[in-house]
C-alpha atoms as a PDB file:
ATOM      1  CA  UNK A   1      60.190  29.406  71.351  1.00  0.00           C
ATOM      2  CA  UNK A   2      59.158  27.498  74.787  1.00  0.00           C
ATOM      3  CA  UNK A   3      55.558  26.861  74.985  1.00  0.00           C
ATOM      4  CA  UNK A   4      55.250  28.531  77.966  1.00  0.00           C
ATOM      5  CA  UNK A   5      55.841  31.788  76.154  1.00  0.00           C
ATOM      6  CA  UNK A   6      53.987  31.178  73.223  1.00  0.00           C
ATOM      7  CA  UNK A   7      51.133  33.585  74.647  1.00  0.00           C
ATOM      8  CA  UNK A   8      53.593  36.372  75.885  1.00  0.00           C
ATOM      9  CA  UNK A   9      54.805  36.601  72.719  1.00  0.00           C
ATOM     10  CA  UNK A  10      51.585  36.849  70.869  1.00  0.00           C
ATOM     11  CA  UNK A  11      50.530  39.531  73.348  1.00  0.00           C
ATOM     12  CA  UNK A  12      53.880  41.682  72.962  1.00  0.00           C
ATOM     13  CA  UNK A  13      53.293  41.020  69.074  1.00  0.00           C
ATOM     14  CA  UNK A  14      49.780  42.153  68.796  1.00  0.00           C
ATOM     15  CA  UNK A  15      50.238  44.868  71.262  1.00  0.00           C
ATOM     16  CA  UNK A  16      53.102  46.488  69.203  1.00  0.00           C
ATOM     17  CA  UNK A  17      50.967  45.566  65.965  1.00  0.00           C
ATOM     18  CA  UNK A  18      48.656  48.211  67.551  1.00  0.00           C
ATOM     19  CA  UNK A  19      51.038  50.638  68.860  1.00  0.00           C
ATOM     20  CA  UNK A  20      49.638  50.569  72.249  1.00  0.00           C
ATOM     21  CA  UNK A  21      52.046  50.626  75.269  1.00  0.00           C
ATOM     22  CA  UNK A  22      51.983  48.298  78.091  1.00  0.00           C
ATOM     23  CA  UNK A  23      50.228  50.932  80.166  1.00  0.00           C
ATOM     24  CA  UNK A  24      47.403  51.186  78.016  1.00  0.00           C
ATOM     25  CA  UNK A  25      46.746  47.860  77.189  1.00  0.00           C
ATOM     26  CA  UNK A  26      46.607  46.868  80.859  1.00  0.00           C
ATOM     27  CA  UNK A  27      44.068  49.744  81.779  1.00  0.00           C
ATOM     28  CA  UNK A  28      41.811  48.312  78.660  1.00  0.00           C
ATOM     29  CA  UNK A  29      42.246  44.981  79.930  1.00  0.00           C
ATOM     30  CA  UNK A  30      41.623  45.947  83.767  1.00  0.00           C
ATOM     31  CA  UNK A  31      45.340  44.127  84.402  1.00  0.00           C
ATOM     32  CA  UNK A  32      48.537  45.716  86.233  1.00  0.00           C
ATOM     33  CA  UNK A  33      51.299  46.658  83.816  1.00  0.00           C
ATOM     34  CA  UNK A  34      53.558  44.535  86.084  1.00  0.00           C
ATOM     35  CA  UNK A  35      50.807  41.388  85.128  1.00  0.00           C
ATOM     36  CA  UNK A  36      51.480  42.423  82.056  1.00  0.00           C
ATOM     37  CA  UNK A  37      54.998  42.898  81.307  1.00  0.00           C
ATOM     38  CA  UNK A  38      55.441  39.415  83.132  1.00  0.00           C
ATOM     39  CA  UNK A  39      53.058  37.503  80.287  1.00  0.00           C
ATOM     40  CA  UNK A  40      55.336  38.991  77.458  1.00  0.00           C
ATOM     41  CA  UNK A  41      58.004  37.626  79.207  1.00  0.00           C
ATOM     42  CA  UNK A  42      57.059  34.267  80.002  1.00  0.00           C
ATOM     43  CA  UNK A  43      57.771  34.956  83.784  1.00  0.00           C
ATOM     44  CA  UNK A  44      53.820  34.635  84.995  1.00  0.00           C
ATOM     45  CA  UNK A  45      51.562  31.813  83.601  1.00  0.00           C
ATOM     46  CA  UNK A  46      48.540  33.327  82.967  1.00  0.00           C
ATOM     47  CA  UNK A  47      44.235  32.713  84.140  1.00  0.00           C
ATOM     48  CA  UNK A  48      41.756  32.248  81.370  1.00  0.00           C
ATOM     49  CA  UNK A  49      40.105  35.146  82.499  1.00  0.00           C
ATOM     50  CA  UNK A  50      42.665  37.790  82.614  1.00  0.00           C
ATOM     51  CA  UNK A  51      43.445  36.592  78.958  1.00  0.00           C
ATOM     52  CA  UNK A  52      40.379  36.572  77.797  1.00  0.00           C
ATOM     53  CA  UNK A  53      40.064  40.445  79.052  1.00  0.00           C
ATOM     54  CA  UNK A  54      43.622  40.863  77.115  1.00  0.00           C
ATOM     55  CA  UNK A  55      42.265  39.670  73.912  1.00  0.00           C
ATOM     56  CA  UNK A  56      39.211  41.391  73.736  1.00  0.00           C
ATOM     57  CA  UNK A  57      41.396  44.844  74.315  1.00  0.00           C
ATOM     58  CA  UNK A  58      43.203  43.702  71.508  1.00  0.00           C
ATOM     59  CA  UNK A  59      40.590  43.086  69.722  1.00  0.00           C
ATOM     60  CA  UNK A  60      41.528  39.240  68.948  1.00  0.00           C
ATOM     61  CA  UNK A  61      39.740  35.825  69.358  1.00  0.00           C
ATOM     62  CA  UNK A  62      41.553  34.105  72.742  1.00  0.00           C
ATOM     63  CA  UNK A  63      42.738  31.174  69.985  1.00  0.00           C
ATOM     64  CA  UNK A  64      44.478  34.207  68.342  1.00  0.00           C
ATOM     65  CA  UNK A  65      46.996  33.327  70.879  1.00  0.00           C
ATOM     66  CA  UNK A  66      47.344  29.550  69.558  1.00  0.00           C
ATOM     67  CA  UNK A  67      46.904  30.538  66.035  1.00  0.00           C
ATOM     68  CA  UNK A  68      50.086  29.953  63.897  1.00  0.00           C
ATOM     69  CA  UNK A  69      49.102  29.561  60.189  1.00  0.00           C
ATOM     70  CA  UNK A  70      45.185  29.904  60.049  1.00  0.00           C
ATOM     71  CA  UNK A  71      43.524  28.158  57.456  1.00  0.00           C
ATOM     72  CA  UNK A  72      39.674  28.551  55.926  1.00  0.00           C
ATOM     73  CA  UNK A  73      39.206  24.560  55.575  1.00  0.00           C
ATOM     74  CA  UNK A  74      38.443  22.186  58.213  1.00  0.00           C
ATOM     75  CA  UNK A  75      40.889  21.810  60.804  1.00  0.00           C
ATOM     76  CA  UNK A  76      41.693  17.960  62.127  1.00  0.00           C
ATOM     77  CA  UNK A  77      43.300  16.842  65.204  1.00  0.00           C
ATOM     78  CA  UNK A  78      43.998  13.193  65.190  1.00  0.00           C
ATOM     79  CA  UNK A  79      42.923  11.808  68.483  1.00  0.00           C
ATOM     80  CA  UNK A  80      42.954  14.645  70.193  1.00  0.00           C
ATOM     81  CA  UNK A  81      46.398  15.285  70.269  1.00  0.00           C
ATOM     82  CA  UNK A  82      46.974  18.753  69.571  1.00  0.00           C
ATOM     83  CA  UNK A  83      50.173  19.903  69.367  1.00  0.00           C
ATOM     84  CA  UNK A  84      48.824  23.313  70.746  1.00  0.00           C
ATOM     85  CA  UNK A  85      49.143  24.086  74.248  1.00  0.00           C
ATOM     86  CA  UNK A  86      48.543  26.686  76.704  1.00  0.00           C
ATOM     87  CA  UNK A  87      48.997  26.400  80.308  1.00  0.00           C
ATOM     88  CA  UNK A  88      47.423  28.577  82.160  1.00  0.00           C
ATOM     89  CA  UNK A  89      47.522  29.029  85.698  1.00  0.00           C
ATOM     90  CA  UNK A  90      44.522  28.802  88.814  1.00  0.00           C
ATOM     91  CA  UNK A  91      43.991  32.274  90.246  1.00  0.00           C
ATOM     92  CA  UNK A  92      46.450  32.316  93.005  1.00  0.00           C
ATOM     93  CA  UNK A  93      48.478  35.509  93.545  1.00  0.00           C
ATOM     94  CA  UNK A  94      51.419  34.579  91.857  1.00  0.00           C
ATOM     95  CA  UNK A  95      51.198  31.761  89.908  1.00  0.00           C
ATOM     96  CA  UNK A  96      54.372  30.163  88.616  1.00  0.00           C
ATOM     97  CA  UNK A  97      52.833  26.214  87.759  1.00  0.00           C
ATOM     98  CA  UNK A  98      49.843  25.177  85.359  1.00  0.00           C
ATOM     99  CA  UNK A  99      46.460  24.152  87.135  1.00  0.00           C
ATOM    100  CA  UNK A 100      44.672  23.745  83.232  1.00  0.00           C
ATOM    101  CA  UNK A 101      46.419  22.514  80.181  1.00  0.00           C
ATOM    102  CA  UNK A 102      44.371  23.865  77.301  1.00  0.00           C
ATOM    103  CA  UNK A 103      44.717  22.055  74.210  1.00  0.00           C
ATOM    104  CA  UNK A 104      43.547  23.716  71.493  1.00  0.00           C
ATOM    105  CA  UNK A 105      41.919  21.651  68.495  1.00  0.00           C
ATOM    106  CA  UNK A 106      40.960  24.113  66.403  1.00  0.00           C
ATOM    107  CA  UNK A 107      43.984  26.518  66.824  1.00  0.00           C
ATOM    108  CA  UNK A 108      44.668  26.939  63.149  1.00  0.00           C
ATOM    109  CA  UNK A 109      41.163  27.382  61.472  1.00  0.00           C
ATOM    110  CA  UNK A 110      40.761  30.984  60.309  1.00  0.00           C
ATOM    111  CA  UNK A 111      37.502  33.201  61.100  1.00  0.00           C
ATOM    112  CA  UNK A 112      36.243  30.924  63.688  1.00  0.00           C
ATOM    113  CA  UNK A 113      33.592  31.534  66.625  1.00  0.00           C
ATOM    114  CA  UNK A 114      33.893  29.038  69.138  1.00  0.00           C
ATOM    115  CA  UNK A 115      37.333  27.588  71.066  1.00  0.00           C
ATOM    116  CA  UNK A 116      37.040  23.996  71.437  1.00  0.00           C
ATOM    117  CA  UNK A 117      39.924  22.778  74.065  1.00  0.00           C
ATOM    118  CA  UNK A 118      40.725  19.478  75.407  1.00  0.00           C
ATOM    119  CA  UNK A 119      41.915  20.320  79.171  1.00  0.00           C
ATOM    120  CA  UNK A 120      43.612  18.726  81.609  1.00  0.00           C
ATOM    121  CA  UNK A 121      43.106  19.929  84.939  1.00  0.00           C
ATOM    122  CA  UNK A 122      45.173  19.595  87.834  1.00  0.00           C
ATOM    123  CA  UNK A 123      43.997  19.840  91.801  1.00  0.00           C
ATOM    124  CA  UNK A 124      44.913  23.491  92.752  1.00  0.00           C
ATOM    125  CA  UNK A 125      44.688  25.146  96.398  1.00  0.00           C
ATOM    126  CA  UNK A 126      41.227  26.101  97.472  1.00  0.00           C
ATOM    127  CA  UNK A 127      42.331  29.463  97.725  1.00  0.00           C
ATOM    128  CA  UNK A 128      42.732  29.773  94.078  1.00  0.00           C
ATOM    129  CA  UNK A 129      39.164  29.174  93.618  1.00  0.00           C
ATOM    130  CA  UNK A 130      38.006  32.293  93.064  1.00  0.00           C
ATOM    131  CA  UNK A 131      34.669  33.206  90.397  1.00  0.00           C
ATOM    132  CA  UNK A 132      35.672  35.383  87.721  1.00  0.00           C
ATOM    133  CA  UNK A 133      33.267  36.447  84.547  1.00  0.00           C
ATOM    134  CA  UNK A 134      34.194  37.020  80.902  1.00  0.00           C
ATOM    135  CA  UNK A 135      31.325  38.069  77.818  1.00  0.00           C
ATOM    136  CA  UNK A 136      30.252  34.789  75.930  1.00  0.00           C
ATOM    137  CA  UNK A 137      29.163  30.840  76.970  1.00  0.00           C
ATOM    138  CA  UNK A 138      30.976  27.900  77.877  1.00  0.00           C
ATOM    139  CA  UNK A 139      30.367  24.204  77.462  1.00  0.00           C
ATOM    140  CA  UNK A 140      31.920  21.287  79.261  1.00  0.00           C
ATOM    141  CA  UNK A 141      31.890  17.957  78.509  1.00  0.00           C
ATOM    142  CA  UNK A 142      33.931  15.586  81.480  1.00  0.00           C
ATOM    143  CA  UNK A 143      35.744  12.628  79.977  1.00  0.00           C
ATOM    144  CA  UNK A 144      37.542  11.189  82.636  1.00  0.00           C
ATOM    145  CA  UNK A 145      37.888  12.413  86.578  1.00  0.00           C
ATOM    146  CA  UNK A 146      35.852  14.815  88.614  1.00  0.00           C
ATOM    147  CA  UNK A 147      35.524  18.647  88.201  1.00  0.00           C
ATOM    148  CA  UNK A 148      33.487  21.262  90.787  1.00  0.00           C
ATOM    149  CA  UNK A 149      32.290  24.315  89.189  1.00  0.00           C
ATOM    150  CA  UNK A 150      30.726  27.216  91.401  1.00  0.00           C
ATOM    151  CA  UNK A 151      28.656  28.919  89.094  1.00  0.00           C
ATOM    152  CA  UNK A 152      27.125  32.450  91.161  1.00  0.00           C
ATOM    153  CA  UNK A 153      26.155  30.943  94.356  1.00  0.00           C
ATOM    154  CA  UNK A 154      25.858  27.038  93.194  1.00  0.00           C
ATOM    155  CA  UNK A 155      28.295  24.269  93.081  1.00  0.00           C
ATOM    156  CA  UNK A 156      28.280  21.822  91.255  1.00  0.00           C
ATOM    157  CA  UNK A 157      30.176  18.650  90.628  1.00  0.00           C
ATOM    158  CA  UNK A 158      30.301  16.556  87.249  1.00  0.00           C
ATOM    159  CA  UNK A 159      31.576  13.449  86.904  1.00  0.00           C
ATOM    160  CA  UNK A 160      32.798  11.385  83.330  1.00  0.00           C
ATOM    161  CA  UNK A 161      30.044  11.892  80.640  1.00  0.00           C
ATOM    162  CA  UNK A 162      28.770  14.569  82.481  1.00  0.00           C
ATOM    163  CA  UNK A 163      28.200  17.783  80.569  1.00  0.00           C
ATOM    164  CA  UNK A 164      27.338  21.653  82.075  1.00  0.00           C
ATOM    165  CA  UNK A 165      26.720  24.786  79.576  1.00  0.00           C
ATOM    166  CA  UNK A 166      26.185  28.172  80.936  1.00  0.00           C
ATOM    167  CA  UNK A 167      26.588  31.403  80.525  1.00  0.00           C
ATOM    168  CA  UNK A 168      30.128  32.901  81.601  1.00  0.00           C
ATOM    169  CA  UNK A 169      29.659  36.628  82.534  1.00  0.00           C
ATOM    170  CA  UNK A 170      28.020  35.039  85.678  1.00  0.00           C
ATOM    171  CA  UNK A 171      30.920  34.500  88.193  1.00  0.00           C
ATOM    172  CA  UNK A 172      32.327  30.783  87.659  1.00  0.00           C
ATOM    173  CA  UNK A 173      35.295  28.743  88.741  1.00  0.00           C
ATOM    174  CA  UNK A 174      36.031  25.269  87.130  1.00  0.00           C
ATOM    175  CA  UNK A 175      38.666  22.905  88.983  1.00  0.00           C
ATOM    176  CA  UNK A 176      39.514  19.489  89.620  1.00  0.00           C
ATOM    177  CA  UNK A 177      37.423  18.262  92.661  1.00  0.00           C
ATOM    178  CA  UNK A 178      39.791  16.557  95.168  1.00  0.00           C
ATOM    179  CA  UNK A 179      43.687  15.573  94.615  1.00  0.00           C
ATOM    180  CA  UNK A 180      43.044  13.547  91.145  1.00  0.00           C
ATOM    181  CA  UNK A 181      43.692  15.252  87.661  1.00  0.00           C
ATOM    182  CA  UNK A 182      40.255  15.270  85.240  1.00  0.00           C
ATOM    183  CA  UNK A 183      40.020  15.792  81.284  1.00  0.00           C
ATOM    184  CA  UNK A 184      37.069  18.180  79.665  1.00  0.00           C
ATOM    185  CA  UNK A 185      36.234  18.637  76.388  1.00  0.00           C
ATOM    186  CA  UNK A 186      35.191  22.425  76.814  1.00  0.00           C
ATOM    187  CA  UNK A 187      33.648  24.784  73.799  1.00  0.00           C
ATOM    188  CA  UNK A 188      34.558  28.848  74.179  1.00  0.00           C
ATOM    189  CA  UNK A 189      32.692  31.191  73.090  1.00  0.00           C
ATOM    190  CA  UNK A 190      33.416  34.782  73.501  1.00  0.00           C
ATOM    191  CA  UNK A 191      32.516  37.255  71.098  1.00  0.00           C
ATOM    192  CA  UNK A 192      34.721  40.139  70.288  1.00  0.00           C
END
């Protein structure tokens, strides 16, 4: 199975697990059916947000999406190299390419709280830089490049061994700042 439709899968999977039709689980996610049906197919790369929303309708961790065989000891990833990605896509209308590159290193431990990612993220159009909340907190580390977060009515820019934790159900945005790609270390948490 591609990558790219590693979530859509997982979201047709669960929602079938739980008997619900695409209908309902896009009202309980406050998505379209058409956004939607295009995840489980692997025709729409998805925003964090809207996936987040997904997950807690399903009643799932977001990592459930990464998760292939979860285990209850400690989980290592070598260098950061994680072997799980997710690609997920700026807010523009209809997004086809990946702004963020989430890779997961903790995608297989079992029972866990928090969603540490390694991201890459990509310059996106300034139109796609639109605020969106989600329940839980957020931390971000910057480890190489420049990012720009508006966070309610501030902005703010981070730099390499620059750090930012906040709260996300206040309206936030994180992107690259200017045409040059940047790496976080970023911690999820969103509770169920």
């Amino acid at each position: 199975m591609s990558e790219e439709n590693r979530v859509g899968s997982k979201i047709r999977q669960l929602r079938e697990a739980r008997e619900m039709t695409v209908k309902e689980l896009a009202e309980a996610s406050q998505s379209s059916e058409e956004s939607i049906q295009q995840l489980e197919n692997g025709a729409l790369v998805p925003s964090l947000t809207p996936l987040l929303k997904i997950a807690r309708a399903l009643g799932v961790r977001l990592g459930t999406f990464l998760d292939d065989m979860p285990q209850s000891g400690p989980v290592i990833v070598r260098e950061g190299l994680s072997e799980n990605v997710v690609r997920f896509s700026g807010k523009a209308e209809k997004p086809k390419e990946s702004a963020l590159e989430f890779y997961s290193l903790a995608s297989d431990k079992a029972d866990r709280n928090m969603e540490p990612f390694i991201i890459d993220i990509h310059p996106s159009p300034e139109e796609s830089h639109q605020p969106s909340s989600h329940e839980g907190e957020e931390f971000i580390y910057v480890l190489s490049g420049e990012i720009e977060i508006f966070y309610g009515k501030d902005v703010h820019k981070l730099n390499a061994g620059d750090s930012i934790y906040y709260d996300s159900i206040i309206p936030h945005d994180v992107h690259a700042a200017g045409k040059e790609d940047a790496k976080i270390l970023a911690v999820i948490y969103a509770p169920l």
